[in-house]
Protein backbone atom coordinates (compact mmCIF):
# COMPACT_ATOMS: atom_id res chain seq x y z
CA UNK A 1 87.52 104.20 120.73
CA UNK A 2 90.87 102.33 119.80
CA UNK A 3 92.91 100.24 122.15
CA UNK A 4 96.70 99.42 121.65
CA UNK A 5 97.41 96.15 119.99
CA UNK A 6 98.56 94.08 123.42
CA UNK A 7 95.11 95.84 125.23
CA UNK A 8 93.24 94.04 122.19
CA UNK A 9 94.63 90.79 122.36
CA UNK A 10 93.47 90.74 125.92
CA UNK A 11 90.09 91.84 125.57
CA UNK A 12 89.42 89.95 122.48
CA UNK A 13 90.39 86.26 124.02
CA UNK A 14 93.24 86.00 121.42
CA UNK A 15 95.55 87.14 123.93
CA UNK A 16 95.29 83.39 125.59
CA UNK A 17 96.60 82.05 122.32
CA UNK A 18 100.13 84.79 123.02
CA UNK A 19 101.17 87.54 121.09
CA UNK A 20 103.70 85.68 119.42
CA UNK A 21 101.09 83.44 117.58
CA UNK A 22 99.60 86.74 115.85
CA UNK A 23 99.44 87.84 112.81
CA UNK A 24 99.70 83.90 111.98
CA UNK A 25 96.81 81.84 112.14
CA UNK A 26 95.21 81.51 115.72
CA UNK A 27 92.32 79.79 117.24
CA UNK A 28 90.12 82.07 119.05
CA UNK A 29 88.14 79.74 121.70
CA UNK A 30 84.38 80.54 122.47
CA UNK A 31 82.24 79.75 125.31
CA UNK A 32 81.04 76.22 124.76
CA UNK A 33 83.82 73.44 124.93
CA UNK A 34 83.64 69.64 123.94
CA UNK A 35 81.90 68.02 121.32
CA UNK A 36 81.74 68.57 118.05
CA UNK A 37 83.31 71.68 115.88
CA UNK A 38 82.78 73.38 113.23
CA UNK A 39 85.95 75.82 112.21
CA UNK A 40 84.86 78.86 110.25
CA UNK A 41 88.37 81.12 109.36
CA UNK A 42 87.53 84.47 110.45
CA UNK A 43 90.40 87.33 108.55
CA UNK A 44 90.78 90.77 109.78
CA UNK A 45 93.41 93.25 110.13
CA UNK A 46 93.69 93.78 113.79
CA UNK A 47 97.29 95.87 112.97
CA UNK A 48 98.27 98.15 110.60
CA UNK A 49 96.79 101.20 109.48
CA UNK A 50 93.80 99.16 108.84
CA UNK A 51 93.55 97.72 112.87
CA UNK A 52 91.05 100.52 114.33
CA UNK A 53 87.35 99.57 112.42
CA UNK A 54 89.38 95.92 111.42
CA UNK A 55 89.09 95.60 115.39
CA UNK A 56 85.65 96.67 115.50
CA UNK A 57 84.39 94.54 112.78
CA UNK A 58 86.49 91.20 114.37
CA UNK A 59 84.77 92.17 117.87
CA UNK A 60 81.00 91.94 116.56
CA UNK A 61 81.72 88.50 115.20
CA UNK A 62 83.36 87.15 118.33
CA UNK A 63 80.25 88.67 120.43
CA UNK A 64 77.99 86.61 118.15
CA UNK A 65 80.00 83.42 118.20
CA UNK A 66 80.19 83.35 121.91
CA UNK A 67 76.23 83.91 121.96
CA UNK A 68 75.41 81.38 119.63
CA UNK A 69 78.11 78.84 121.33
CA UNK A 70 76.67 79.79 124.78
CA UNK A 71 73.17 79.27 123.22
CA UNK A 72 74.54 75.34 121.88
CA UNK A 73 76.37 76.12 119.00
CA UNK A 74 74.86 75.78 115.43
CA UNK A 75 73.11 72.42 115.06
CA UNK A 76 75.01 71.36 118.37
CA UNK A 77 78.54 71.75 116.89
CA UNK A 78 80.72 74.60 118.50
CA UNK A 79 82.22 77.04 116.24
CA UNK A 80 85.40 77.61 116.54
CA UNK A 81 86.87 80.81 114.80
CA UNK A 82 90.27 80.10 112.90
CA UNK A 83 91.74 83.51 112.83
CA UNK A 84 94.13 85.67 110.85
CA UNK A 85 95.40 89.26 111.29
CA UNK A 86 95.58 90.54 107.63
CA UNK A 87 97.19 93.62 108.08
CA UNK A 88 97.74 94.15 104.19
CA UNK A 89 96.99 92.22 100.81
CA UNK A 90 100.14 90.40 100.90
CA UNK A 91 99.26 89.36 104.21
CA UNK A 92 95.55 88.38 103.11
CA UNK A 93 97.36 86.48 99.98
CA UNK A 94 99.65 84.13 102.39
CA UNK A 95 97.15 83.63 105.50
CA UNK A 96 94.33 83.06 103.25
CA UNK A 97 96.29 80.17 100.86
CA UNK A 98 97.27 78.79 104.71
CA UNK A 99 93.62 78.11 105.66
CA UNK A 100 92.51 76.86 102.91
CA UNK A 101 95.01 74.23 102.54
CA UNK A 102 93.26 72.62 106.13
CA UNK A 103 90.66 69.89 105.09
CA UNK A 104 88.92 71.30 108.20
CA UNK A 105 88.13 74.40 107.04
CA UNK A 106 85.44 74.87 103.78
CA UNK A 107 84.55 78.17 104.67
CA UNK A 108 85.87 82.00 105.63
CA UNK A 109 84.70 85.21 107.01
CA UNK A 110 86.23 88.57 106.35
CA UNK A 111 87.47 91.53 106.24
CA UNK A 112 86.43 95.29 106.66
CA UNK A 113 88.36 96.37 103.77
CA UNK A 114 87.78 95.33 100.27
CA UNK A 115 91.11 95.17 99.15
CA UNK A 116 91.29 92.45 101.39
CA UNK A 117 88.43 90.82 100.95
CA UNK A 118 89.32 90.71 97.46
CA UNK A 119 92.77 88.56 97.70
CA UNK A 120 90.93 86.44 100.21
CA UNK A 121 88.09 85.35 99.00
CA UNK A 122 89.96 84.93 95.50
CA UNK A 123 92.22 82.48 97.41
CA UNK A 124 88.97 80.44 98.70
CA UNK A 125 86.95 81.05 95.42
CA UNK A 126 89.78 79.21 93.49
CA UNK A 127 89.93 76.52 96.21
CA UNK A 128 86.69 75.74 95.83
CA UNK A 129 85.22 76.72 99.19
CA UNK A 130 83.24 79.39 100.50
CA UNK A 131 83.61 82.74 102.05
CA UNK A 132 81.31 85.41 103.21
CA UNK A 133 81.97 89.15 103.25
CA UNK A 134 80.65 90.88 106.38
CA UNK A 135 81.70 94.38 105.77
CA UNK A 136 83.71 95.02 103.11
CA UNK A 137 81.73 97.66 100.07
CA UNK A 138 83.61 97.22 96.80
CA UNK A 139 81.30 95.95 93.80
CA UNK A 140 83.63 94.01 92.61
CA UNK A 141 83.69 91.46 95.55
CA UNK A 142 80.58 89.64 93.90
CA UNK A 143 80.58 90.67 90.26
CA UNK A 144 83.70 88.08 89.80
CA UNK A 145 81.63 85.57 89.10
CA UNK A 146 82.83 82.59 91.67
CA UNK A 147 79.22 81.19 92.94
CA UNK A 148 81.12 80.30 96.40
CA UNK A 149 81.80 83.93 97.69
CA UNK A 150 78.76 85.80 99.19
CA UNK A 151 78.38 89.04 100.82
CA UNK A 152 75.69 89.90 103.73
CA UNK A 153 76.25 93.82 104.16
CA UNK A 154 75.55 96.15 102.30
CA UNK A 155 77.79 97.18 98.67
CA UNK A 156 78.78 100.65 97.53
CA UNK A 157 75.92 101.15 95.61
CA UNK A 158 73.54 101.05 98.54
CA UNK A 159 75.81 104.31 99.71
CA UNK A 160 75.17 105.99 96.89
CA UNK A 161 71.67 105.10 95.90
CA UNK A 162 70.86 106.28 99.72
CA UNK A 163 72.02 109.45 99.79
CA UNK A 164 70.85 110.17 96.05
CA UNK A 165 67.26 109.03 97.94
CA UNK A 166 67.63 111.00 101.01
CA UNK A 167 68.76 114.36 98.21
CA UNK A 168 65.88 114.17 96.11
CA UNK A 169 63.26 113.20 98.57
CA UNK A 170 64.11 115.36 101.42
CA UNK A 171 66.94 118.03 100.72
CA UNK A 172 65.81 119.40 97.72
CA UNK A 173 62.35 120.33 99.47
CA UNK A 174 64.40 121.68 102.12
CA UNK A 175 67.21 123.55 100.34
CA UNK A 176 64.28 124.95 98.09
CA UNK A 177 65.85 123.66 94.92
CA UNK A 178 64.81 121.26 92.02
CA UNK A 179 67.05 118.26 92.01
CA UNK A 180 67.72 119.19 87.99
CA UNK A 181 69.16 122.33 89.58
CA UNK A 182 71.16 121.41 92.55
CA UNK A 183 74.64 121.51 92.37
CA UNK A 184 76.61 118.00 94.17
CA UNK A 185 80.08 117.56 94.13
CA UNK A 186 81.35 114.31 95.68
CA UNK A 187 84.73 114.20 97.41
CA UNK A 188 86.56 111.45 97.15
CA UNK A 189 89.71 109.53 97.96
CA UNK A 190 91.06 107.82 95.11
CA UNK A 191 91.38 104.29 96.55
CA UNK A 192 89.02 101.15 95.13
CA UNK A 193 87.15 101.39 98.15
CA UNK A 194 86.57 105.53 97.00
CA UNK A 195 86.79 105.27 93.43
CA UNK A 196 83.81 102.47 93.73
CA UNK A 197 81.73 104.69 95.58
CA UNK A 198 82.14 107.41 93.04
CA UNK A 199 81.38 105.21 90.12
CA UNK A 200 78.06 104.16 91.46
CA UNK A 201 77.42 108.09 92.88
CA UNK A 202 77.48 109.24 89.03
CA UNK A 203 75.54 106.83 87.72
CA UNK A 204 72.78 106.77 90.55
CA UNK A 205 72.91 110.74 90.13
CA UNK A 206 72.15 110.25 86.86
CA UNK A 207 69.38 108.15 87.53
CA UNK A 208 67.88 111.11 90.12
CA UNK A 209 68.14 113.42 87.46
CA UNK A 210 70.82 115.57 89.23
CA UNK A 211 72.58 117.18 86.19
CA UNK A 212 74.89 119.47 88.04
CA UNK A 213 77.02 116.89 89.93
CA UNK A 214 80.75 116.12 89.72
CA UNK A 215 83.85 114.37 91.50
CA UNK A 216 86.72 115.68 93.19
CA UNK A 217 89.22 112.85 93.74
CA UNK A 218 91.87 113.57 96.10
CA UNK A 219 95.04 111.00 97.93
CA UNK A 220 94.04 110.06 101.13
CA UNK A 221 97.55 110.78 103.00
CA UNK A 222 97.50 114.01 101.40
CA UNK A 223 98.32 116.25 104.18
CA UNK A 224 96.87 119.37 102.47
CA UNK A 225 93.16 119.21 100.83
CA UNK A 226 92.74 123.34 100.52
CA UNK A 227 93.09 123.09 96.45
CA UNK A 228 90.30 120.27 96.48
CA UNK A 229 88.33 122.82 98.66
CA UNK A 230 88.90 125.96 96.32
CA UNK A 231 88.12 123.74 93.20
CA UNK A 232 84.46 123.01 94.71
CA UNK A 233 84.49 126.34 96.21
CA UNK A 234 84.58 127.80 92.47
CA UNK A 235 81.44 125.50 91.69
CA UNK A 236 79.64 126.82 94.37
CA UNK A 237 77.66 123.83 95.63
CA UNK A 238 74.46 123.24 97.40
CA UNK A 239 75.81 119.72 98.38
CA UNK A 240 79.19 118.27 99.15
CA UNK A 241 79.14 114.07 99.34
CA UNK A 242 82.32 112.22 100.79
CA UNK A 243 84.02 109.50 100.92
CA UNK A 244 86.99 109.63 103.34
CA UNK A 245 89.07 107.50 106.05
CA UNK A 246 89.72 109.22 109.37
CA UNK A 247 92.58 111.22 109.09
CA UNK A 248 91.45 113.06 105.63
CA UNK A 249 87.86 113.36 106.35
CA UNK A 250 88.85 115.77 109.82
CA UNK A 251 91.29 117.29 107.21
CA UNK A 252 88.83 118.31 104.53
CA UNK A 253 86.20 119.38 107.37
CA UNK A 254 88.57 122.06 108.60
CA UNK A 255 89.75 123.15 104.92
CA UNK A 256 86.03 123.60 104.38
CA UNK A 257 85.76 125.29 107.28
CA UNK A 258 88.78 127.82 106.87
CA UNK A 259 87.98 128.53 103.23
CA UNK A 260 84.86 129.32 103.91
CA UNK A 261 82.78 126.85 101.50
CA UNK A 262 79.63 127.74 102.48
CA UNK A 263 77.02 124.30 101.66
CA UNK A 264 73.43 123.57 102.07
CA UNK A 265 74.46 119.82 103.42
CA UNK A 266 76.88 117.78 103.54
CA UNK A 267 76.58 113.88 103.71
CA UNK A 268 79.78 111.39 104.72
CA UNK A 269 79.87 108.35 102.89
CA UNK A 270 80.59 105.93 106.40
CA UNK A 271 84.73 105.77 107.05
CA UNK A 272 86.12 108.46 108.84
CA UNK A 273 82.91 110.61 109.43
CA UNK A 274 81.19 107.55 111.60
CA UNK A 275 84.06 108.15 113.84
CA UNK A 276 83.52 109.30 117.53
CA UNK A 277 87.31 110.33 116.56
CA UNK A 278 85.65 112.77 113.52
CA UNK A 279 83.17 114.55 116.09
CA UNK A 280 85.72 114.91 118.87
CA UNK A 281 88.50 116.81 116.00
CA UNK A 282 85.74 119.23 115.08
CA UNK A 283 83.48 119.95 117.83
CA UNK A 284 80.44 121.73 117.78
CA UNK A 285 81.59 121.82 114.09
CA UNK A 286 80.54 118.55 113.54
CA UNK A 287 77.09 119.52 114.56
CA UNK A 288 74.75 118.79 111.75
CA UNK A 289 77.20 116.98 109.10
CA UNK A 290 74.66 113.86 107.72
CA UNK A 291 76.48 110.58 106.83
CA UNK A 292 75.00 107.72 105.72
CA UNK A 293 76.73 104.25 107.00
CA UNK A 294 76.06 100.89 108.39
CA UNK A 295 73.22 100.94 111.50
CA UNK A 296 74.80 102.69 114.35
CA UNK A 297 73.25 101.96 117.80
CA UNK A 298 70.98 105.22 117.74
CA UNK A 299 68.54 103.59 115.59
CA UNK A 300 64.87 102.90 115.99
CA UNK A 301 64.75 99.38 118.54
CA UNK A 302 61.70 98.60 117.22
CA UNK A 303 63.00 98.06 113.49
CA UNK A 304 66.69 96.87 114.64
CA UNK A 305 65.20 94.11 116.97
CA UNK A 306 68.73 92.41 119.48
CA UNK A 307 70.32 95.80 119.23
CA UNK A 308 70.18 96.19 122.60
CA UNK A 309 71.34 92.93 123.60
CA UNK A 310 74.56 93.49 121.03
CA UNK A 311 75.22 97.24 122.38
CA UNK A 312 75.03 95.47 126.24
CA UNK A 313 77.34 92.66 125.39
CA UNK A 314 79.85 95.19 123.50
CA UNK A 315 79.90 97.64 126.58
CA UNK A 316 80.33 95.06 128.75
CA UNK A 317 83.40 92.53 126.94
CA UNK A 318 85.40 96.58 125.93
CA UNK A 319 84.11 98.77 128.75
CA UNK A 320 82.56 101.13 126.07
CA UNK A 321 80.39 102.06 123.49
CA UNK A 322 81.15 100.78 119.80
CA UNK A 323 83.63 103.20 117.73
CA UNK A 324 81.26 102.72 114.79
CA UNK A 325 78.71 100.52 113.01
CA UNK A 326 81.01 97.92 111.82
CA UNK A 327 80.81 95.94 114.97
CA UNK A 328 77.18 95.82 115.14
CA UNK A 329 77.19 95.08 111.00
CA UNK A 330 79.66 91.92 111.58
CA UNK A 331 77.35 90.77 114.37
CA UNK A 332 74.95 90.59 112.13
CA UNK A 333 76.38 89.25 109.11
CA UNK A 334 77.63 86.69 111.44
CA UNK A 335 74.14 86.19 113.04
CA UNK A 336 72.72 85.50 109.48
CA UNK A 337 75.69 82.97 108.06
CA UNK A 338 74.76 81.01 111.56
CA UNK A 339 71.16 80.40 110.96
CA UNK A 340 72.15 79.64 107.48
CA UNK A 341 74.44 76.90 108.67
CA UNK A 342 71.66 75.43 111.15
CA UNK A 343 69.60 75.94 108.08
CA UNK A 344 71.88 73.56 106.72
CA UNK A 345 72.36 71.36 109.62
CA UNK A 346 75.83 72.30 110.80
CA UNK A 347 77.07 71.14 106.79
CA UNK A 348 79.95 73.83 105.54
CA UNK A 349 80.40 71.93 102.30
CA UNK A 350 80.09 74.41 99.53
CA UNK A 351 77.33 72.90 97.93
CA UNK A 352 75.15 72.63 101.21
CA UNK A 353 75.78 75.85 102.04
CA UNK A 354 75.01 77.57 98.55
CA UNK A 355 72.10 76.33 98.95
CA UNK A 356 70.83 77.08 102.16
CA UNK A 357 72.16 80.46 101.30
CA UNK A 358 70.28 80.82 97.81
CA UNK A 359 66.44 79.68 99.71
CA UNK A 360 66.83 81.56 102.65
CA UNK A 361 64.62 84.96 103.03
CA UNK A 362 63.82 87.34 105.55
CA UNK A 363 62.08 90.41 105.58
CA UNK A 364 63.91 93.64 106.42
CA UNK A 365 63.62 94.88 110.17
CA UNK A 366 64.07 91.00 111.39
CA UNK A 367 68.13 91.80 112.40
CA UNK A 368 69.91 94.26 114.58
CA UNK A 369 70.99 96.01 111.57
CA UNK A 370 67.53 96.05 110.49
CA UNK A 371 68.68 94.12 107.52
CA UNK A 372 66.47 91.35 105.85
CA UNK A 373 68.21 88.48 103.77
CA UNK A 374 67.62 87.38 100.17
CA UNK A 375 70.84 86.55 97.76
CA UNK A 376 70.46 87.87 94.05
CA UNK A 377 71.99 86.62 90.98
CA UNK A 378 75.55 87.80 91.90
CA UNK A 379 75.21 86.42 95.44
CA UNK A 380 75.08 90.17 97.04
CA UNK A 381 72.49 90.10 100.09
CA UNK A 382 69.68 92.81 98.42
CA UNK A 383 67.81 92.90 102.05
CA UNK A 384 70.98 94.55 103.66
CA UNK A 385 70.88 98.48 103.81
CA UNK A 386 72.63 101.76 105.20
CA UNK A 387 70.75 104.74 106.74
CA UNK A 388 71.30 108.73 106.75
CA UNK A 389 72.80 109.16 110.25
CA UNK A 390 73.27 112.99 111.66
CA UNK A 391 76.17 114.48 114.56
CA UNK A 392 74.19 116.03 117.49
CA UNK A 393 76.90 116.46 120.10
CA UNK A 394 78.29 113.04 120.72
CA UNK A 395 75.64 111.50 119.41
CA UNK A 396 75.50 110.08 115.43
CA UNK A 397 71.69 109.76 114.83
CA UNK A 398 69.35 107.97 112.53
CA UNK A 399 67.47 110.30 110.93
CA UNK A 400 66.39 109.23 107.89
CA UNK A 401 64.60 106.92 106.14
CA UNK A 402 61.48 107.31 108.55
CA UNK A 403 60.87 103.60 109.56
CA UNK A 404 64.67 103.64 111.18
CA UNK A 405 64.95 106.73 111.94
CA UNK A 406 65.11 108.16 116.03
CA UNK A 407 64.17 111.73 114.96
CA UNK A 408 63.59 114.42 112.44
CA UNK A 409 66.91 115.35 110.10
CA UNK A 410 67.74 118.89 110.85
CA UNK A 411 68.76 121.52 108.37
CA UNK A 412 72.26 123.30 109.52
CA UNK A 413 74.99 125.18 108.02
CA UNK A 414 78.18 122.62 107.56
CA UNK A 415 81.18 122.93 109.60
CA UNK A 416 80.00 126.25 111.16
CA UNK A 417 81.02 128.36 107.91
């Protein structure tokens, strides 16, 4: 689902604020009024080619602000969200050195994509105040170093070490093939954000034993992917991984389909094959493509406890279902940095927060995400995790690992080839 940029402003409460106060820094009011506040800056790009999941990701945050301000707030203080539209780094740069000039504000939320995230929370690192990734993958986010940036979702590597888990412990029995003798190319685009997810694929391939397996990095506005297809068509694979945004991952389904690469599975890497937008391009194509990705909504209840409440209060603020997990991960990273700050007793100060951050634990299956909490050394949330999801008409799936899963994976022939 998408909605134009005016449609947005309306729907997301921004729009009371005007259009003309957008992309610079806005308020964005919440249910509670009065009292005492505690501003959080909130950056996403709500324009740009970024907007559609940067949309997404700013709408599961405002759904669990308004809760928790309808609820009393977070140690009886009413959050107020100090937003930005980031449409681009430059953008991130200028809006980011803005906020964090206001003695108000010692802490920041963010950003769907990790270019982003990475100017932003550079801004705030060097400012000496906090901010807290809610969606954004790239390694390098927390392996900077600054002890005041966090993240609460799940990294790159959690892509990768997934689907190396979900090949050797359920497609290799399936495909009838040692995992020393199946042959896995991942596609990539060559972005941070896919070059990331390739670095940790060949080392957690590695680690699976997976000998055969290579990359095929490709531009993402390429409008023409058919010599990436014959390239893995001349390896003959059993299994083709990929990372892709929405335009290029519809693009390299239909060159796989009309060159006739024949695969055993193939498994999206989140991006452009969560997309209702994805299934809808392909069809009945789509059928059977596995992707692993943040929790979408058909998950098991019992281990994403509040999903329903979140999936209720998104169909009923947009009049639809969510376009893809990043909504439902944002509510949840959102979720988690409010008990930490009730934890703390409504104190943002860096020092109060790092450690409320740094004691708290909870066990997976505790969140709508099904995530769990517990910082490591670099300050990455280790309890946060992504699941093998599978198309079945309009339907994206959980179907693997068991305890989140909604029903058995099925085994079937990629892109109808």
């Amino acid at each position: 689902m998408n909605v134009d940029r005016r449609q947005f402003l309306r729907l997301s409460g921004i729009g009371v604020i005007g259009i003309a106060a957008v992309p610079t820094l806005a308020a964005c009011g919440t249910a509670a009024a009065g009292g005492e506040k505690l501003k959080i800056g909130a950056f996403f790009p709500v324009s740009g080619p970024l907007a559609l999941l940067g949309e997404e990701s700013w709408r599961g945050v405002q759904i669990a602000t308004d809760l928790r301000n309808k609820a009393g707030g977070v140690a009886g203080k009413n959050i107020e969200l100090m937003f930005a539209d980031i449409p681009d780094v430059n953008a991130a740069t200028s809006e980011s050195r803005r906020l964090a000039s206001s003695p108000d504000v010692k802490l920041a939320i963010g950003s769907y994509s990790s270019a982003l995230s990475l100017a932003a929370s550079e801004v705030f690192a060097r400012g000496g105040r906090s901010f807290v990734e809610l969606g954004a993958v790239s390694e390098e986010i927390t392996a900077r170093g600054y002890e005041n940036v966090y993240r609460f979702n799940p990294s790159a590597g959690d892509f990768t070490k997934m689907q190396m888990r979900f090949i050797s412990e359920y497609l290799s029995k399936k495909l009838g093939k040692p995992v020393s003798e199946l042959r896995v190319i991942l596609a990539h685009e060559d972005s941070a954000y896919g070059q990331s997810v390739a670095e940790n694929a060949k080392k957690d391939a590695a680690a699976a034993g997976i000998a055969n397996f290579s990359t095929e990095p490709y531009n993402a506005k390429s409008t023409d992917l058919s010599s990436t297809v014959l390239r893995m068509k001349d390896k003959a694979p059993d299994i083709v991984m990929a990372v892709s945004y929405a335009a290029d991952a519809v693009l390299l389904g239909r060159q796989i389909r009309d060159n006739g690469l024949k695969l055993g599975a193939f498994i999206g890497t989140g991006g452009g094959h969560s997309l209702m937008s994805f299934r809808e391009a392909l069809g009945d194509a789509a059928d059977g493509i596995f992707d692993v990705d943040f929790t979408q909504i058909y998950v098991n209840e019992k281990f994403t406890p509040g999903i329903q409440d979140f999936t209720s209060q998104y169909k009923e603020r947009y009049n639809g279902l969510p376009a893809s997990g990043h909504a439902l991960a944002n509510f949840t990273g959102a979720n988690l940095l409010f008990d930490l700050l009730e934890k703390s007793g409504g104190k943002d100060a860096p020092a109060e927060f790092r450690k409320a951050a740094t004691s708290f634990k909870l066990d997976q299956g505790k969140t709508a995400a099904g995530w769990g909490f517990e910082l490591n050394d670099k300050n990455q949330n280790e309890r946060s995790d992504v699941y093998i999801m599978q198309w079945k008409g309009p339907r994206l799936e959980t179907v693997w690992p068991p305890e989140a899963a909604v029903r058995e994976p099925e085994i079937v022939t990629p892109f109808g080839v």
